[in-house]
Protein backbone atom coordinates (compact mmCIF):
# COMPACT_ATOMS: atom_id res chain seq x y z
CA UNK A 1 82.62 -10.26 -34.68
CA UNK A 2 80.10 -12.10 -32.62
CA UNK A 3 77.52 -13.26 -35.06
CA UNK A 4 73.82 -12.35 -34.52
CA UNK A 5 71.93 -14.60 -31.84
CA UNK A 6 68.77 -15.58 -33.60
CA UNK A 7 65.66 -13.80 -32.09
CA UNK A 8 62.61 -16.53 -31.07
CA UNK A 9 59.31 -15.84 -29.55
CA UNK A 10 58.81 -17.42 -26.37
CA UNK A 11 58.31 -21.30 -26.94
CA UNK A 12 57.85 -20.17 -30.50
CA UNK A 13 60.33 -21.15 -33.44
CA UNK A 14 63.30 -18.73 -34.92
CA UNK A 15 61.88 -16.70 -37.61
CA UNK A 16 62.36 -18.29 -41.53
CA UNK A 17 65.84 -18.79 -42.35
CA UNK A 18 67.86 -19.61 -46.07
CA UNK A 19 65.34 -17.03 -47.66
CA UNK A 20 67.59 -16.62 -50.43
CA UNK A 21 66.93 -12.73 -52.55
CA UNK A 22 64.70 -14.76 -55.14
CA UNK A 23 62.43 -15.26 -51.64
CA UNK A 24 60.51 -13.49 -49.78
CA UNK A 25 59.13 -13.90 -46.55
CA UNK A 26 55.81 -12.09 -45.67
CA UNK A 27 53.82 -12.23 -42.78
CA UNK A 28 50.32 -13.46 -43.14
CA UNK A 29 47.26 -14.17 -40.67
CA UNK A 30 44.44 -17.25 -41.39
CA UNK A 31 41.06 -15.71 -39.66
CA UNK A 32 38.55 -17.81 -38.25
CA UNK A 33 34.63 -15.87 -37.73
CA UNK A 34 32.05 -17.78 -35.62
CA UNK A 35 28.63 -16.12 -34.63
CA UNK A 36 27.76 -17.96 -30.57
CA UNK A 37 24.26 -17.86 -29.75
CA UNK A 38 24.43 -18.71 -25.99
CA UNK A 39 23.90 -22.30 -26.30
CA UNK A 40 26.25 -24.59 -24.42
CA UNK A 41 27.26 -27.56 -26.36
CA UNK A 42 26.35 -26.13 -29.36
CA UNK A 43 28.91 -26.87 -32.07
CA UNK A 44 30.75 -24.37 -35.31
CA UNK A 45 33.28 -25.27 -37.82
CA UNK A 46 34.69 -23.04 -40.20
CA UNK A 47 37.45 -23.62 -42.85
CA UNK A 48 39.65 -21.54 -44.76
CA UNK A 49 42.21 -22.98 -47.71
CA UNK A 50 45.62 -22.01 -48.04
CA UNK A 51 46.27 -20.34 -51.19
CA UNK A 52 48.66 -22.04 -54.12
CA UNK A 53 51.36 -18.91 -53.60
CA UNK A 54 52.91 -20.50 -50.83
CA UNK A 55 53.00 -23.02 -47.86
CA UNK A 56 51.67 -21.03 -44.89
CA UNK A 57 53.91 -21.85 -41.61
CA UNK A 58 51.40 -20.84 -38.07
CA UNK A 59 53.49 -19.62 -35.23
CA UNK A 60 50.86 -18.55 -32.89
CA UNK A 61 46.84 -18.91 -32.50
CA UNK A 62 44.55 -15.89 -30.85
CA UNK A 63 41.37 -14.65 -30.35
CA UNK A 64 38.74 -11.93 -29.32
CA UNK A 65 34.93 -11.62 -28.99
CA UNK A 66 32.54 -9.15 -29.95
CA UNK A 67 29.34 -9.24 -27.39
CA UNK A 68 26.29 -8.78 -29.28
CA UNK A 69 24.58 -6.14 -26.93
CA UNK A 70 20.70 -5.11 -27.71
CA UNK A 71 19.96 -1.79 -25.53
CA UNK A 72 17.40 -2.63 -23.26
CA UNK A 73 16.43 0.57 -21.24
CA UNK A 74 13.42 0.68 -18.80
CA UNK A 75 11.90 1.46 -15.10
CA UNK A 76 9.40 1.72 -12.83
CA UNK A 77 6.17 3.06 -14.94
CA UNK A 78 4.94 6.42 -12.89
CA UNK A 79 1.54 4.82 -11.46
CA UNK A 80 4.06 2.35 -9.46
CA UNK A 81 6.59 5.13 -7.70
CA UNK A 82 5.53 8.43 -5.83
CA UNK A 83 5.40 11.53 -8.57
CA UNK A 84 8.29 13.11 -6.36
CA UNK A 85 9.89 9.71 -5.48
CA UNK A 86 13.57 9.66 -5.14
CA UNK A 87 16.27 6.97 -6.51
CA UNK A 88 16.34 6.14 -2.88
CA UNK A 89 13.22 5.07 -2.89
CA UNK A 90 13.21 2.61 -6.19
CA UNK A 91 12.18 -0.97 -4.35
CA UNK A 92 13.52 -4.00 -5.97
CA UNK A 93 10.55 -5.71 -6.67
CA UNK A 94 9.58 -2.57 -8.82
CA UNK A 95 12.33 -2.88 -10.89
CA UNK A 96 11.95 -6.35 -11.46
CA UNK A 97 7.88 -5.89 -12.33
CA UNK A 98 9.28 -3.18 -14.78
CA UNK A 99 11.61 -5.52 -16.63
CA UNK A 100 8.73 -7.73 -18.16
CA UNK A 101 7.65 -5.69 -21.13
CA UNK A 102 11.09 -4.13 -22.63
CA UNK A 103 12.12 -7.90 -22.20
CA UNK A 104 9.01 -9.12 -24.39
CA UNK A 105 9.87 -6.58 -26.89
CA UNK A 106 13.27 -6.98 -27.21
CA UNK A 107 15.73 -10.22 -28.29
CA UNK A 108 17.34 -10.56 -25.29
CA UNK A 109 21.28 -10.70 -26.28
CA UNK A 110 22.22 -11.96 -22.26
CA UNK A 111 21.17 -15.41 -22.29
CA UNK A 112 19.08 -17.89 -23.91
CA UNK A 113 16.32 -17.41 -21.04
CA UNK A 114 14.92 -13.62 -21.52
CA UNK A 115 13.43 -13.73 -18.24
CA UNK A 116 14.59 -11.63 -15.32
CA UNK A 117 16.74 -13.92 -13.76
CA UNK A 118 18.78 -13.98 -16.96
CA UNK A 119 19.12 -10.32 -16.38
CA UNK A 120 20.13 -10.15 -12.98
CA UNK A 121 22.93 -12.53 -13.28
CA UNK A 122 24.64 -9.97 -15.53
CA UNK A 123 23.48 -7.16 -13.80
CA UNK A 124 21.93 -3.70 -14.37
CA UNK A 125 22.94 -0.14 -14.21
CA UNK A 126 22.12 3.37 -14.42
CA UNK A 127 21.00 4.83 -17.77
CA UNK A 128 24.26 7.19 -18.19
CA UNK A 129 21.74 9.35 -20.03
CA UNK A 130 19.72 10.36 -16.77
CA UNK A 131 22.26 9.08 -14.01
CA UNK A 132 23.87 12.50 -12.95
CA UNK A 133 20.38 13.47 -12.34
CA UNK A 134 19.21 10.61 -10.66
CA UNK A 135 22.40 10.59 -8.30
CA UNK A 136 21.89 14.40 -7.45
CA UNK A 137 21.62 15.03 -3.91
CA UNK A 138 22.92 11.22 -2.77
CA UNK A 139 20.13 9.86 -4.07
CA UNK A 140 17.67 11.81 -2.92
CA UNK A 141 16.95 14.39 -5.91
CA UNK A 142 13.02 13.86 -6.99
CA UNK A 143 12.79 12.62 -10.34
CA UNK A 144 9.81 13.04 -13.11
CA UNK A 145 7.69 10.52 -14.96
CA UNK A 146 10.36 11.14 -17.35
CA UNK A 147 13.06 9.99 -15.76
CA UNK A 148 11.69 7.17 -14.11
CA UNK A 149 10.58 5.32 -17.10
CA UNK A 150 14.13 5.23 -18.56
CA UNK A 151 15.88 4.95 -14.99
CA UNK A 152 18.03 1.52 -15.70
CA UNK A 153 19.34 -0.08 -18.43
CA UNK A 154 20.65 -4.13 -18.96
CA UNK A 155 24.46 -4.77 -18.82
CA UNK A 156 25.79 -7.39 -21.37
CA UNK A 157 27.86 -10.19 -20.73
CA UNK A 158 31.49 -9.05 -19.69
CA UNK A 159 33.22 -10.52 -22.38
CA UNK A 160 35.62 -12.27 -19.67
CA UNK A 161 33.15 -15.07 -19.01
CA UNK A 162 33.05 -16.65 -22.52
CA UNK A 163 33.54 -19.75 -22.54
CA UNK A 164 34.22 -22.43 -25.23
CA UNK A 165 36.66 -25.15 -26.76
CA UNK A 166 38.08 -25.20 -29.96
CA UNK A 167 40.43 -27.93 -31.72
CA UNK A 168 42.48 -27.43 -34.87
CA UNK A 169 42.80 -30.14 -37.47
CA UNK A 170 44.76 -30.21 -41.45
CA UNK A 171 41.54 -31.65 -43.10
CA UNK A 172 44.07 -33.04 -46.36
CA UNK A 173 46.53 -34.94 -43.85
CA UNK A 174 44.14 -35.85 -41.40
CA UNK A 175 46.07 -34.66 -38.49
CA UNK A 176 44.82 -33.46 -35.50
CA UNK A 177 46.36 -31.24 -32.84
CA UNK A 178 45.14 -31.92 -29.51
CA UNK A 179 43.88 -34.83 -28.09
CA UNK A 180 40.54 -32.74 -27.40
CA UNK A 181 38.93 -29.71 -28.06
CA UNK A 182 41.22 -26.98 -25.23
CA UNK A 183 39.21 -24.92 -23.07
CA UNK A 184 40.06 -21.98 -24.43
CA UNK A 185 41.14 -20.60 -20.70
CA UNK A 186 43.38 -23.43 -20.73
CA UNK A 187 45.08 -22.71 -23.63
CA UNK A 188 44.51 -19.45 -24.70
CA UNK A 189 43.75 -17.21 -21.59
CA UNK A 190 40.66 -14.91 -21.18
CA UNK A 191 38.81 -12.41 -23.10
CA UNK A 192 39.36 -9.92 -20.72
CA UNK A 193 43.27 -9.68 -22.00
CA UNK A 194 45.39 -11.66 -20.04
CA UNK A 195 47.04 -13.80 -22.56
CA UNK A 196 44.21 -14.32 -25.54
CA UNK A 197 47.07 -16.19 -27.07
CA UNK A 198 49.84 -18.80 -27.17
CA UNK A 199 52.53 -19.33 -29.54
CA UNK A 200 53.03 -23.06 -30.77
CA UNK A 201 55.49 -25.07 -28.95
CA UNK A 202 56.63 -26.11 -32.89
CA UNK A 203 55.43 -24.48 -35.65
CA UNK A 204 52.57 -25.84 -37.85
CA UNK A 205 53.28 -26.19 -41.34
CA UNK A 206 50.08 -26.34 -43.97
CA UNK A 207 50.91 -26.75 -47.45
CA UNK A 208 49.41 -24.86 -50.44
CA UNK A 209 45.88 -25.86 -51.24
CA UNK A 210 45.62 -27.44 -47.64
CA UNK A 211 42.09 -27.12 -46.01
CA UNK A 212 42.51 -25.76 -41.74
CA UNK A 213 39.29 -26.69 -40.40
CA UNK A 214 38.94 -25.11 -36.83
CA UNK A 215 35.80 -26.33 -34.40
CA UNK A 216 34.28 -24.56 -31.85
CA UNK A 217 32.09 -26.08 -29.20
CA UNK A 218 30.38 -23.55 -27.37
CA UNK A 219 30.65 -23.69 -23.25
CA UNK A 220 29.02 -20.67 -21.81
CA UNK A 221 26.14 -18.54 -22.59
CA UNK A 222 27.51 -15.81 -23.99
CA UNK A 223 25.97 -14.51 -27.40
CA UNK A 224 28.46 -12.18 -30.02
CA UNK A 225 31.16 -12.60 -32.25
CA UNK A 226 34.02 -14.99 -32.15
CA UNK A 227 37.39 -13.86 -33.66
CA UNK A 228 40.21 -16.22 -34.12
CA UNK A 229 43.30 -15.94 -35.88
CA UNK A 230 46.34 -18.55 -36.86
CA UNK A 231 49.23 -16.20 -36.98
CA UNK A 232 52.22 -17.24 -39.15
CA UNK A 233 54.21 -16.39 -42.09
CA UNK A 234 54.58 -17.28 -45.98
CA UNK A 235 57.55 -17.39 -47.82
CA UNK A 236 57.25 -16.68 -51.41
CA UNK A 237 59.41 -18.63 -54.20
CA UNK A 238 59.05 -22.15 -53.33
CA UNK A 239 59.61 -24.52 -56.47
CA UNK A 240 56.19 -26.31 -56.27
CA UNK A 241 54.32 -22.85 -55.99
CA UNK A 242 53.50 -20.46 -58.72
CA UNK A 243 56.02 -17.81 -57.37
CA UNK A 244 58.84 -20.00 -57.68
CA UNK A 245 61.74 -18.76 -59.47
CA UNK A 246 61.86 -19.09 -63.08
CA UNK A 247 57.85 -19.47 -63.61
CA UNK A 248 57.12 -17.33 -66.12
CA UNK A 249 56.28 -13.52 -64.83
CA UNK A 250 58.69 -14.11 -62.50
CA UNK A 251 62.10 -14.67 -64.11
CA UNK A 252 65.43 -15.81 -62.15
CA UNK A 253 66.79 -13.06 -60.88
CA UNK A 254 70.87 -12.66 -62.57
């Protein structure tokens, strides 16, 4: 018999091998959480320590974003349209007058700037709440002080355009690995879900009690969540760890 090729993820490493039955391989995720507020240049670090249980072996690094989104919904107040005026007839210089005060009210969660402009580079839309009736007859349906006043609402940043770099470093060894923070279209792909991730062209290897200290530099104006996770393994019963073999609470095996 043939024996078993050895499965590998692409330029990734075969999985753990010589896990004898006193071992036990599980696999295990590090998580890395950064809140961006929109300002380019603006730099985040955040740790996390391997536990003592075992050394923690990273195969693969990804990520996903969370877009902080504020509902901003407005339009054109009733003294500035017709009582019967249509969608049709909505100018674009009314819709930008009517932006002013929800903006002043609100946090703006689009850009740093919470001026119009800032708005209309992301873009605005129907309020799905009163579209249908707004849309009735092409366009042409009358609508009521009602509907008016609530007619648009702000879109968010598409998650696609973040932008940032991040770099990965083993705080207790001092090693670094990149020469510079990666764009993280470069070396991750884009938000939008064509390739978030990469696996390691050789795995990393952090010891128990090792500090992974990941930076973040952000690059675009986007405001949310940042998600990113080392994904990897563990394997339980090494000799310098308190699950090794023969620690007490865990007796060799016979």
């Amino acid at each position: 018999m043939m024996p078993q090729t050895q499965r590998r993820p692409p330029g990734g490493a075969p999985a753990a091998t010589g896990i004898g039955p006193e071992r036990r391989g599980i696999p295990f995720d590090y998580a890395f959480r950064y809140v961006l507020e929109g300002q380019p240049g603006r730099v985040i670090n955040s740790i996390v320590t391997v536990s003592i249980e075992a050394t923690f072996t990273a195969v693969s690094v990804g990520y996903g974003v969370i877009p902080k989104v504020t509902p901003i919904i407005f339009g054109p107040p009733a003294r500035a349209i017709d009582t019967a005026a249509t969608l049709r007839e909505v100018r674009l210089g009314v819709i930008i007058d009517a932006l002013a005060g929800p903006l002043a009210e609100s946090q703006s969660s689009l850009s740093k700037d919470t001026g119009p402009e800032a708005v209309f580079k992301n873009g605005i839309k129907l309020n799905l709440a009163v579209a249908e009736l707004a849309l009735q007859g092409n366009g042409t349906a009358a609508l009521s002080d009602d509907i008016t006043t609530k007619l648009f609402q702000v879109v968010g940043s598409p998650p696609e355009l973040i932008q940032f770099k991040y770099a990965l470093f083993d705080e207790g060894s001092g090693r670094e690995f990149q020469s510079e923070p990666i764009l993280n279209i470069a070396g991750l792909g884009s938000a939008g879900g064509e390739r978030p991730f990469r696996y390691f062209a050789q795995p990393i290897v952090f010891r128990p009690r090792s500090t992974i200290r990941m930076e973040v530099t952000e690059v675009s104006d986007f405001k949310g969540e940042l998600h990113v996770s080392l994904h990897g393994y563990k394997v339980l019963g090494g000799s310098d760890t308190p699950t090794a073999v023969g620690q007490r609470g865990n007796p060799r095996r016979r």
